[in-house]
N, C-alpha and C. Protein backbone atom coordinates (compact mmCIF):
# COMPACT_ATOMS: atom_id res chain seq x y z
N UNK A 1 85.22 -31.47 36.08
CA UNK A 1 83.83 -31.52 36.49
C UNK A 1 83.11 -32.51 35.58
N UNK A 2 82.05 -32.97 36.23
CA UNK A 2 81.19 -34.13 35.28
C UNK A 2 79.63 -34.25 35.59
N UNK A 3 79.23 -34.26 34.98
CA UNK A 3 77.74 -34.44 34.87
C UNK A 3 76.83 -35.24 36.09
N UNK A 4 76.12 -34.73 36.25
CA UNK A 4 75.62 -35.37 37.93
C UNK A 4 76.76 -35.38 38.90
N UNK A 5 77.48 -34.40 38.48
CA UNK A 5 77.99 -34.15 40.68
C UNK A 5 77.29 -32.75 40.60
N UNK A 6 77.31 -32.91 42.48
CA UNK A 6 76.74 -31.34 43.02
C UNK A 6 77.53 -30.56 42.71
N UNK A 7 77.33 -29.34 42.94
CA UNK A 7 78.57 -27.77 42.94
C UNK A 7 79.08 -27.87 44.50
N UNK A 8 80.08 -27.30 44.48
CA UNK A 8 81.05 -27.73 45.80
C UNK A 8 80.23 -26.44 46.84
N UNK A 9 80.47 -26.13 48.40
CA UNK A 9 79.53 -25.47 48.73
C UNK A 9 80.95 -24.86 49.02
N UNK A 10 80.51 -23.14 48.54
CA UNK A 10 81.01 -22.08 48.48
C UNK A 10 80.74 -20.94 49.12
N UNK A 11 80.99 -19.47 49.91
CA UNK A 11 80.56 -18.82 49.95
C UNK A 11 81.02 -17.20 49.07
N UNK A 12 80.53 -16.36 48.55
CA UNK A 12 81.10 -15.19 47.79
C UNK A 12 80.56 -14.18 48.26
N UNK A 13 81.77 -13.08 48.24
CA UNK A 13 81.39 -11.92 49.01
C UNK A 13 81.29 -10.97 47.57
N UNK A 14 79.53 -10.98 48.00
CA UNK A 14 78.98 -9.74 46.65
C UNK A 14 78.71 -8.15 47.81
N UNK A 15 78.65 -7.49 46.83
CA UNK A 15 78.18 -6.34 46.68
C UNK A 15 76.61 -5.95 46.63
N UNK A 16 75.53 -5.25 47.54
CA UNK A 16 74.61 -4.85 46.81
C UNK A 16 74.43 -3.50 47.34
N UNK A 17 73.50 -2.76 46.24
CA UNK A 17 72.66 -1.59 46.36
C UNK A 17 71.89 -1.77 47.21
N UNK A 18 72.20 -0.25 48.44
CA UNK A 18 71.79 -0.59 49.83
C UNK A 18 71.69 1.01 49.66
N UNK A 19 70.21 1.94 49.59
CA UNK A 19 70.55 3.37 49.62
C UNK A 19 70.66 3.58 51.28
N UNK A 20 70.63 2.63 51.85
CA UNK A 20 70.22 3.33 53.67
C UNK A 20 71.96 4.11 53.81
N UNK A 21 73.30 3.27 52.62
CA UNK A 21 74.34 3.00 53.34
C UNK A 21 74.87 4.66 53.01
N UNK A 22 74.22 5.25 51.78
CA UNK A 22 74.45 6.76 51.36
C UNK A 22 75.36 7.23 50.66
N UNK A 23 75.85 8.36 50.58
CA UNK A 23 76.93 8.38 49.78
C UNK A 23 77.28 8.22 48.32
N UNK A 24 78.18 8.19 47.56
CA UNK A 24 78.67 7.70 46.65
C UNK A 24 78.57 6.62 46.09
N UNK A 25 79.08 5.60 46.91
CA UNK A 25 78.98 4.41 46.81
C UNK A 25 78.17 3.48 47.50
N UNK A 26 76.61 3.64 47.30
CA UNK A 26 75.76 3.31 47.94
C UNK A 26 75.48 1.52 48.41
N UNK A 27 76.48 0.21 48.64
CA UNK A 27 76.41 -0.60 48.51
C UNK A 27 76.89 -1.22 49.72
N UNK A 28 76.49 -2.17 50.29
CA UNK A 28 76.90 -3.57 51.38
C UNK A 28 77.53 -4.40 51.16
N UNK A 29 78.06 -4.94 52.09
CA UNK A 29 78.64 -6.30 51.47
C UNK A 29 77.57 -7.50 51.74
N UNK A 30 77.37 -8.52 51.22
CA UNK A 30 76.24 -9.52 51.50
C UNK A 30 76.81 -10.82 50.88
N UNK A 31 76.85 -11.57 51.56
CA UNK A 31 77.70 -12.88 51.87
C UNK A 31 76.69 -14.19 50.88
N UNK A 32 77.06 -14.76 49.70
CA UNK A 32 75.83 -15.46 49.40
C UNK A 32 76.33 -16.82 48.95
N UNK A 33 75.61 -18.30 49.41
CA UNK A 33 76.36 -19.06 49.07
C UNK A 33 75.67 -20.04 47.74
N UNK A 34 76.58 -20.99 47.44
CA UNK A 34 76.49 -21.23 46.20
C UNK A 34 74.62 -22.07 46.42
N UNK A 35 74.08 -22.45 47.58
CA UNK A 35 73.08 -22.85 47.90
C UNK A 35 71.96 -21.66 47.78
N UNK A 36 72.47 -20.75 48.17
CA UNK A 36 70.93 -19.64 47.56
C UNK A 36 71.52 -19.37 46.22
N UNK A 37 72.32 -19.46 45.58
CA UNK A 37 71.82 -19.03 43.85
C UNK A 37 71.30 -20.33 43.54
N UNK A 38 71.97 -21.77 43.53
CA UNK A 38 71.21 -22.59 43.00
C UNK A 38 69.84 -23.35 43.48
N UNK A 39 69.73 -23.17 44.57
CA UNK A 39 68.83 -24.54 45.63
C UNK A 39 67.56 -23.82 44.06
N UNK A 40 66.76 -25.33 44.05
CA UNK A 40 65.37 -25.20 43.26
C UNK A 40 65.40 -24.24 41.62
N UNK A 41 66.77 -23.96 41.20
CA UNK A 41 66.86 -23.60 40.30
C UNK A 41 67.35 -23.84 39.01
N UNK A 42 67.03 -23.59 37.57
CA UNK A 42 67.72 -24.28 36.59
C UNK A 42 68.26 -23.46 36.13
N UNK A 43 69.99 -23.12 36.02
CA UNK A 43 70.99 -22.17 35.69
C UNK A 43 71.98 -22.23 34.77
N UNK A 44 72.12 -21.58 33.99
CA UNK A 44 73.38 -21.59 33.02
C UNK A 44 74.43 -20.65 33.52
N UNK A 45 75.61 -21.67 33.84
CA UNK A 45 76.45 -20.62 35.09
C UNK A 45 77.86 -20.78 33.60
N UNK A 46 78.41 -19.16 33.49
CA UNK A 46 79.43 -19.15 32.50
C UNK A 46 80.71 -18.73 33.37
N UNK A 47 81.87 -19.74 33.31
CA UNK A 47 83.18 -19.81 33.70
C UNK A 47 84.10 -18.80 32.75
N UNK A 48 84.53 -17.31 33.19
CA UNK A 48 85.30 -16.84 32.44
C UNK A 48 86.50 -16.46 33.44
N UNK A 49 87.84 -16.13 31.92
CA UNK A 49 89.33 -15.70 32.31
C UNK A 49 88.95 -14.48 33.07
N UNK A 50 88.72 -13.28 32.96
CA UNK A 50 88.53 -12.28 33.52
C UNK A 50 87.74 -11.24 33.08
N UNK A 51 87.52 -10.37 33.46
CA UNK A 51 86.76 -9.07 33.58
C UNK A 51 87.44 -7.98 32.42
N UNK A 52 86.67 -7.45 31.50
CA UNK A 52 86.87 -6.55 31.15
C UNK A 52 88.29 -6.89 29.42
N UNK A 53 87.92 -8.58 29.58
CA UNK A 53 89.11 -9.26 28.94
C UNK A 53 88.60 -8.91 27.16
N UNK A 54 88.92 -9.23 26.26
CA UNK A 54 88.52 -9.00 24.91
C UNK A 54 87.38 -10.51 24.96
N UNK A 55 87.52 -11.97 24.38
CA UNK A 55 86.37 -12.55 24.15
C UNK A 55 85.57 -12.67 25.33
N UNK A 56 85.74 -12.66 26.45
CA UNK A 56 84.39 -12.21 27.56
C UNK A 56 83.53 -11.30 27.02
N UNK A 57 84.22 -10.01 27.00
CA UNK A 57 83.59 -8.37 27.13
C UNK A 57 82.66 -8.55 25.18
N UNK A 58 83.47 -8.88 24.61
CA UNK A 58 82.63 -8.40 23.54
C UNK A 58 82.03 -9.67 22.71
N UNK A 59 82.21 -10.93 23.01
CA UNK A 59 81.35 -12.25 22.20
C UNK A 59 80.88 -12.71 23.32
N UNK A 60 80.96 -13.53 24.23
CA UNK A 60 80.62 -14.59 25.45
C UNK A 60 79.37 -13.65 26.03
N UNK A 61 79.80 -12.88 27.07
CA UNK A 61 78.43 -11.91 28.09
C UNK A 61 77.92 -11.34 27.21
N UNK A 62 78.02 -10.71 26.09
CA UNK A 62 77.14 -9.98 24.91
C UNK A 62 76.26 -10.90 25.19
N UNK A 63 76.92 -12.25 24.18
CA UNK A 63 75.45 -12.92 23.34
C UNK A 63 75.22 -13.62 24.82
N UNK A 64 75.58 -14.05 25.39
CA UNK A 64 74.33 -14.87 26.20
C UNK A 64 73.19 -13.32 27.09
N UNK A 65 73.86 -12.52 27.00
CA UNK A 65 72.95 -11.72 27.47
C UNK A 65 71.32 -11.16 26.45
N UNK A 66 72.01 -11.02 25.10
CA UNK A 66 70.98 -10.91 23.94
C UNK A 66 69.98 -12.07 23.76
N UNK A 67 70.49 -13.66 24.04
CA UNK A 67 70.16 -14.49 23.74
C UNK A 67 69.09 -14.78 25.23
N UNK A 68 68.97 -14.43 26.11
CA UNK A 68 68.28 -14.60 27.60
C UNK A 68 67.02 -15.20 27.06
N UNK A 69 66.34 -14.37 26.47
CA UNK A 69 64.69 -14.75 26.47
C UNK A 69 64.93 -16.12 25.47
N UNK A 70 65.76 -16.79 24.52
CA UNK A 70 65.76 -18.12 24.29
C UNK A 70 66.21 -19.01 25.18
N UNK A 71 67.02 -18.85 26.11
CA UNK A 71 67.50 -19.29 27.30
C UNK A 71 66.09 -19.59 28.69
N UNK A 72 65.17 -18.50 28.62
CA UNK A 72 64.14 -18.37 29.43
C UNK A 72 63.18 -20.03 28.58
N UNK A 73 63.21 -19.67 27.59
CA UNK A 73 62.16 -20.43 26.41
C UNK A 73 62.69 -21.85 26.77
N UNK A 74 63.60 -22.25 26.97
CA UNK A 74 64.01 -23.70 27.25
C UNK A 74 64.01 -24.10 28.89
N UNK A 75 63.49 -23.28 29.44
CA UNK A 75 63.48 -23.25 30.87
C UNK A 75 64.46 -22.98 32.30
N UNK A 76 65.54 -22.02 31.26
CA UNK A 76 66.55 -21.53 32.22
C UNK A 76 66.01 -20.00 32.97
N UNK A 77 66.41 -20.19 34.63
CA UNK A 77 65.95 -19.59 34.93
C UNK A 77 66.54 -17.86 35.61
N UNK A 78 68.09 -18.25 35.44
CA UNK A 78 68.63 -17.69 35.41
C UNK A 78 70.03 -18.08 34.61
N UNK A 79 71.15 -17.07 34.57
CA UNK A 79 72.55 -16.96 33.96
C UNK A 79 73.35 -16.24 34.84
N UNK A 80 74.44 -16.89 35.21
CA UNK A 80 75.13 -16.38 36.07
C UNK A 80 77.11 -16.60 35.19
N UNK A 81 77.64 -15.18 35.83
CA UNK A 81 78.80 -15.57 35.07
C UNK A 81 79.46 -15.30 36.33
N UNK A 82 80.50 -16.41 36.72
CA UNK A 82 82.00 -16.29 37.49
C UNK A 82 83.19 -16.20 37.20
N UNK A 83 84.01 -15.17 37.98
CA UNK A 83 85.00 -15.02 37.30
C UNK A 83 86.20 -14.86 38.79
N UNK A 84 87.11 -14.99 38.41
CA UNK A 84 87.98 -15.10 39.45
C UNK A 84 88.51 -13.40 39.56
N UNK A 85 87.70 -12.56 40.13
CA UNK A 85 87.71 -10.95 40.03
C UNK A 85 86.75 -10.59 41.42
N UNK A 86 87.15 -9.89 42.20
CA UNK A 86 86.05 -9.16 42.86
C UNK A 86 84.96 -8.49 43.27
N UNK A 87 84.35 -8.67 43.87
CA UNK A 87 82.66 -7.94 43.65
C UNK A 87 82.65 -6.39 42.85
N UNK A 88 83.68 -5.49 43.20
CA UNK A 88 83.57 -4.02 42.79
C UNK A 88 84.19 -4.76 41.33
N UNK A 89 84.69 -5.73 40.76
CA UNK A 89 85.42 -5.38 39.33
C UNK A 89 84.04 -5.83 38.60
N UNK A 90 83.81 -6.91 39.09
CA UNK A 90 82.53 -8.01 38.44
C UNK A 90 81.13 -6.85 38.42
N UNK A 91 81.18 -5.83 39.20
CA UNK A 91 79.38 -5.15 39.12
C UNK A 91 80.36 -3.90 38.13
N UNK A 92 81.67 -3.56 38.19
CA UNK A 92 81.60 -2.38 37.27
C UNK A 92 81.79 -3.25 36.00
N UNK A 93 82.39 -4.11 35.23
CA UNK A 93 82.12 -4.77 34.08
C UNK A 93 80.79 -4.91 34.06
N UNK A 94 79.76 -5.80 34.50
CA UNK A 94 78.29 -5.64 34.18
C UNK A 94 77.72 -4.29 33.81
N UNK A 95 78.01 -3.25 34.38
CA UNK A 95 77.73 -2.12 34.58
C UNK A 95 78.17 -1.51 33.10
N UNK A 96 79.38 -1.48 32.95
CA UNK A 96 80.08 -1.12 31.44
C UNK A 96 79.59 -2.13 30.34
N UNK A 97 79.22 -3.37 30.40
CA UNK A 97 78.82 -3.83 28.98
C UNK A 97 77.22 -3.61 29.15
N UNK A 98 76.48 -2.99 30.32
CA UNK A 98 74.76 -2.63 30.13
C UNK A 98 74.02 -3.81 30.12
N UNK A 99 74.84 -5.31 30.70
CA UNK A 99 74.10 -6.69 30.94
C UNK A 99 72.78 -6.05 31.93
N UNK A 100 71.94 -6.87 31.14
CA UNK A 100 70.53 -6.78 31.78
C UNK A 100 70.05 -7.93 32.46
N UNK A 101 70.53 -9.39 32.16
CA UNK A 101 69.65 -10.50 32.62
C UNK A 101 71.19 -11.18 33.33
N UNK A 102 72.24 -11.01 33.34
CA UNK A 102 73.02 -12.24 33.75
C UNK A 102 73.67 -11.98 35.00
N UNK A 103 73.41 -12.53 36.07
CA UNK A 103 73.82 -12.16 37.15
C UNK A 103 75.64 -12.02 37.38
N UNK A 104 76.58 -11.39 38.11
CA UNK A 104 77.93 -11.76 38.05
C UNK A 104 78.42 -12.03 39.86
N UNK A 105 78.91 -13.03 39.28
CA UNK A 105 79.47 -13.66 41.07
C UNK A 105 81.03 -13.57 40.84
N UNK A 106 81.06 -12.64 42.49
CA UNK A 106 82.77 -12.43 42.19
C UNK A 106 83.29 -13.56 42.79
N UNK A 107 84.27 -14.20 41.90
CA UNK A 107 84.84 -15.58 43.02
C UNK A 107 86.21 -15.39 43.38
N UNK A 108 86.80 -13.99 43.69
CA UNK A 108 87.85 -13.11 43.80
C UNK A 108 88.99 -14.10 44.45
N UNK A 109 89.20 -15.14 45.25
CA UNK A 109 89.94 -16.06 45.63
C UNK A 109 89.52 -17.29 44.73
N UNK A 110 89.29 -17.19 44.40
CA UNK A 110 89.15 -18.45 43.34
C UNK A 110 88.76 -19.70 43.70
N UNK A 111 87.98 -20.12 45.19
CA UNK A 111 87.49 -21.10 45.24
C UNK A 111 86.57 -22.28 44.78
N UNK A 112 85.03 -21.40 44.24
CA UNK A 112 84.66 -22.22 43.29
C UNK A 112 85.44 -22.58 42.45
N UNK A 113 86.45 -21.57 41.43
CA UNK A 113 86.84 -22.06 39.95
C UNK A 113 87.78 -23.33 40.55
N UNK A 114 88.11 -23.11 41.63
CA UNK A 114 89.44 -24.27 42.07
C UNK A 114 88.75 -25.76 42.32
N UNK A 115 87.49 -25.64 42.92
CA UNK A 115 87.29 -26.76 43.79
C UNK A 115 86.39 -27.07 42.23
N UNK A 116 85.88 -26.52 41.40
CA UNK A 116 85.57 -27.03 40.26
C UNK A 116 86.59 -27.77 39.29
N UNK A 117 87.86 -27.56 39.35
CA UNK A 117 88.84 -27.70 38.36
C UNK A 117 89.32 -26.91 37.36
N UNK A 118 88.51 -25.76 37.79
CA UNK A 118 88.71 -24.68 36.44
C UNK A 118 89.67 -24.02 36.53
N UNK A 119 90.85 -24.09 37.69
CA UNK A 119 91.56 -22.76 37.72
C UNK A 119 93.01 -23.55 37.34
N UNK A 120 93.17 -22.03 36.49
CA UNK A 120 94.74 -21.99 35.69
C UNK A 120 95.56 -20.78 36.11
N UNK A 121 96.96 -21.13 35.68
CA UNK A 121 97.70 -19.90 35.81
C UNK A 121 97.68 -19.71 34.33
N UNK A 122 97.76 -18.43 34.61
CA UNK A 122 97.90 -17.54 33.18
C UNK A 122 98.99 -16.18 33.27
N UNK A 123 100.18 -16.87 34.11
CA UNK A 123 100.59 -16.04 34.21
C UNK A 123 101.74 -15.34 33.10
N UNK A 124 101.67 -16.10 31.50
CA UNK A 124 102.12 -16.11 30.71
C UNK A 124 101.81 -14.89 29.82
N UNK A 125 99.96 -13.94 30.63
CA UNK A 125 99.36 -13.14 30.09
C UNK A 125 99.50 -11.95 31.10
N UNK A 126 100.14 -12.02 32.44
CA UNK A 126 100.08 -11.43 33.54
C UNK A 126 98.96 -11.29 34.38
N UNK A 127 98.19 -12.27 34.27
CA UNK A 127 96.98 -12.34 34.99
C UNK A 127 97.28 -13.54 35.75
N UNK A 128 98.18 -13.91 36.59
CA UNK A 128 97.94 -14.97 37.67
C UNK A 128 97.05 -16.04 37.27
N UNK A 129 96.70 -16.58 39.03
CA UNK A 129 95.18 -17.37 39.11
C UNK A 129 94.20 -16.36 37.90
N UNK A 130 93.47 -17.61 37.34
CA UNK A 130 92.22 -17.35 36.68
C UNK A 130 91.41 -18.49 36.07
N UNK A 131 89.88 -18.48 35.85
CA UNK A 131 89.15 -19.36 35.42
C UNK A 131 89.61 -20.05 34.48
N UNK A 132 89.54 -21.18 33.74
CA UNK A 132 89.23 -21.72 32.35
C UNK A 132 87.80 -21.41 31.79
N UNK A 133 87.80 -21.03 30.54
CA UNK A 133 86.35 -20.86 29.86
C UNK A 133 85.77 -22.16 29.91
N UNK A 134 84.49 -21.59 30.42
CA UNK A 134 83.52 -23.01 30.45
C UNK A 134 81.87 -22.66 30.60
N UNK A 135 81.43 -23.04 30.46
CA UNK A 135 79.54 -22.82 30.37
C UNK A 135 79.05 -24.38 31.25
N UNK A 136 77.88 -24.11 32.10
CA UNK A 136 77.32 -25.54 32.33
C UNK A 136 75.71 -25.13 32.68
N UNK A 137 75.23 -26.32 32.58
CA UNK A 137 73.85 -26.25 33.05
C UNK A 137 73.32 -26.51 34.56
N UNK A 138 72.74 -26.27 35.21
CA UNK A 138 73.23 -26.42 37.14
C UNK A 138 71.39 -26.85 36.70
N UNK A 139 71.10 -28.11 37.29
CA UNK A 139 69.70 -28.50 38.15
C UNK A 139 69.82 -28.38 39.66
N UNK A 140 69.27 -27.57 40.16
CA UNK A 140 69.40 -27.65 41.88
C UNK A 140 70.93 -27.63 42.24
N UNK A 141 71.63 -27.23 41.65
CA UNK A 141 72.72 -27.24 42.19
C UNK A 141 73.43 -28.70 41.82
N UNK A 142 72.83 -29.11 40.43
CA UNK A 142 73.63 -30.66 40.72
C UNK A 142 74.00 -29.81 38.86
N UNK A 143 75.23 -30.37 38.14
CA UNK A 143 75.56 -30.13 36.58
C UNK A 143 74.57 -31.33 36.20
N UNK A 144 73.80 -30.62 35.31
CA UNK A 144 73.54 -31.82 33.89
C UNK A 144 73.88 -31.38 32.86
N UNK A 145 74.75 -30.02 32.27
CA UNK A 145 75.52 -30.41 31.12
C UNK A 145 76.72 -29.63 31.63
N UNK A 146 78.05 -30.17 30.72
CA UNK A 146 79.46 -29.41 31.12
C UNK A 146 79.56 -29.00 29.68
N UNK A 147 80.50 -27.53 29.35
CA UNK A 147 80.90 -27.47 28.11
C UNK A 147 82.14 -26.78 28.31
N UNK A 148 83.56 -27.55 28.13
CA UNK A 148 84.37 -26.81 28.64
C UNK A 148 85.18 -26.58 27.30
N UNK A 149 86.02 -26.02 27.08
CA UNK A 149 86.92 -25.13 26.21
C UNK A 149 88.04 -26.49 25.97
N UNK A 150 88.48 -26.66 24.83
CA UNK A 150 89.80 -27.81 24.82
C UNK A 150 91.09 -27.20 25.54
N UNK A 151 91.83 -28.29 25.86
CA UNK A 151 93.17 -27.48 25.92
C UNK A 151 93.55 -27.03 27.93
N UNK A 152 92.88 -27.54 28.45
CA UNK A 152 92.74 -26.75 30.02
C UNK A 152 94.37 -27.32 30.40
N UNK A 153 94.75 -26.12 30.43
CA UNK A 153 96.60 -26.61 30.88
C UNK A 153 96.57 -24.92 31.62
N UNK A 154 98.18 -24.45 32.49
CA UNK A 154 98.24 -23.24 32.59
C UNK A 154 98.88 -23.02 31.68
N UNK A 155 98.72 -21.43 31.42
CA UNK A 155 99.78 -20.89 30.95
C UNK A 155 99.63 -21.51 29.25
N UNK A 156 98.47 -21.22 28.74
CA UNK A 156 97.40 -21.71 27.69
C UNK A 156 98.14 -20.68 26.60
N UNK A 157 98.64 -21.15 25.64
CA UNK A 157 99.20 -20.31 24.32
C UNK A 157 97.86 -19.54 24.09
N UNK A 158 96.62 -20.17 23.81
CA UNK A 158 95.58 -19.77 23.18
C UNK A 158 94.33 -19.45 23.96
N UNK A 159 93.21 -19.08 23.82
CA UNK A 159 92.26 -19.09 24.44
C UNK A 159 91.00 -19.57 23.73
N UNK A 160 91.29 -20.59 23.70
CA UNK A 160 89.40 -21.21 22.65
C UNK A 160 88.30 -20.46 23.37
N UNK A 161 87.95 -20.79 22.27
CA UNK A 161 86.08 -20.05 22.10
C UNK A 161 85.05 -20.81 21.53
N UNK A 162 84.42 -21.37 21.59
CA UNK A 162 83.70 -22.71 20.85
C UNK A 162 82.80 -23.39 21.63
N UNK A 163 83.35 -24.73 22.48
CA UNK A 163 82.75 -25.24 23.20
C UNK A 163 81.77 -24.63 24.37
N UNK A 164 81.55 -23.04 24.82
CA UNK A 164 81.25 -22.56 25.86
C UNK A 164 80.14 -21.32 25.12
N UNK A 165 79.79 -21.50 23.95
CA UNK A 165 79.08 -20.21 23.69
C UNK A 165 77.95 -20.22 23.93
N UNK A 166 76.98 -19.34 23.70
CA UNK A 166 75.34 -19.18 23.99
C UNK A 166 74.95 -19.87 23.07
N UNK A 167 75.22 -20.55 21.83
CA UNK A 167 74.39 -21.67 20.77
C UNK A 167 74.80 -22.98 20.56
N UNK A 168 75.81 -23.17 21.80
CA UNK A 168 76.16 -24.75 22.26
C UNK A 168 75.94 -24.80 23.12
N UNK A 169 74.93 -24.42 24.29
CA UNK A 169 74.59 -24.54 25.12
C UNK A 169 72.96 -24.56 24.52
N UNK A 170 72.97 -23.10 23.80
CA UNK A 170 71.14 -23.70 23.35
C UNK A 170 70.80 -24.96 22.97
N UNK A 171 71.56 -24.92 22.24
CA UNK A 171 71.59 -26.34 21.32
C UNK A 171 70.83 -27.40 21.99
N UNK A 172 72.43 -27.91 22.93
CA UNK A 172 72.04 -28.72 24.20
C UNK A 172 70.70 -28.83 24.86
N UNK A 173 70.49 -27.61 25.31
CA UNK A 173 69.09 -27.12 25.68
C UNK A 173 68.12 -27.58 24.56
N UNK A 174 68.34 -27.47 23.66
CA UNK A 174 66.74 -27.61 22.81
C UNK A 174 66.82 -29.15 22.35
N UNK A 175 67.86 -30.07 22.03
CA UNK A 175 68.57 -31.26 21.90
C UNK A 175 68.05 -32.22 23.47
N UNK A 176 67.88 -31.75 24.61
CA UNK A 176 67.46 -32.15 25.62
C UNK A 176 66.27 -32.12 26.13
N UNK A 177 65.52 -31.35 25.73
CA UNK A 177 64.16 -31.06 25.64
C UNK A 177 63.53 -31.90 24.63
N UNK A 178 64.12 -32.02 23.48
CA UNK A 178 63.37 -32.85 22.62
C UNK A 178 63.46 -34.61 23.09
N UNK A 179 64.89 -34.54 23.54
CA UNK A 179 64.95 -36.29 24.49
C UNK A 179 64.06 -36.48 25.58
N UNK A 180 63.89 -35.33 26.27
CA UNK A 180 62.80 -35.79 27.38
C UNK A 180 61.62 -36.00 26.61
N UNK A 181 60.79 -35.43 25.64
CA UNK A 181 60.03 -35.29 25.59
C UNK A 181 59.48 -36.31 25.06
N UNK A 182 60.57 -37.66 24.31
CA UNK A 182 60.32 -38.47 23.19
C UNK A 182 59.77 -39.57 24.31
């Protein structure tokens, strides 16, 4: 992926809270494409391996979730994290780490992460298809920043953590704000 292309047009089958539907499991399915999360919006969309994984669950969705209202302060208007997992895995992880601000899009076939370039096998970990770690900045649906993880091969000995966090992306953010402004 590279800076000034659009996001590829996608559609993802989410989940929502629907009490008409009753029951237990009170939820719909609702079809949403990558044009209503981004059209007119400025987004920090985070590319993760999976759900419920160790640096997702307890460094990556933590802090960008803690970090939101500095994220708001530079003019992001939302945070969205994708993961190559399904709507029921992606709302019960949100659900279990108590995320308050970051939206989760299940990309359960892996099309965005694919038609982005992000998708690896990892089947070296027993997790098949899955994302590469990555963070970007979305204007309208077009990238103006990429921050991807070194190393994007399958079947990755390691899993970096660095290039994709909530204070290299602020950074960026506050580093870009000060260029427009000069």
């Amino acid at each position: 992926m590279r800076t000034g292309a659009k996001l590829p047009d996608v559609t993802f089958r989410t989940r929502v809270r629907d009490e008409s539907v009753g029951g237990p499991n009170p939820y719909r399915w609702q079809d949403v494409t990558t044009g209503d999360l981004f059209a007119g919006k400025r987004v920090v969309l985070i590319g993760l391996p999976g759900a419920f994984t160790p640096t997702c669950s307890t460094r990556q969705l933590p802090g960008f979730d803690e970090q939101a209202g500095d994220f708001r302060a530079e003019g992001i208007d939302e945070i969205y994290c994708v993961s190559v997992n399904d709507a029921f895995v992606m709302n019960k992880w949100a659900e279990h780490l108590g995320l308050k601000t970051i939206r989760m899009i299940p990309d359960g076939s892996g099309e965005l992460t694919r038609k982005l370039g992000m998708l690896v096998r990892k089947d070296n970990l027993g997790f098949g298809l899955r994302s590469w770690r990555y963070a970007a900045v979305i204007e309208n649906g077009t990238v103006r920043a990429w921050f991807e993880e070194p190393g994007l091969c399958d079947n990755a000995p390691d899993d970096p953590y660095g290039a994709s966090t909530p204070e290299a992306v602020l950074d960026w953010l506050r580093t870009a704000q000060t260029a427009d402004a000069a």
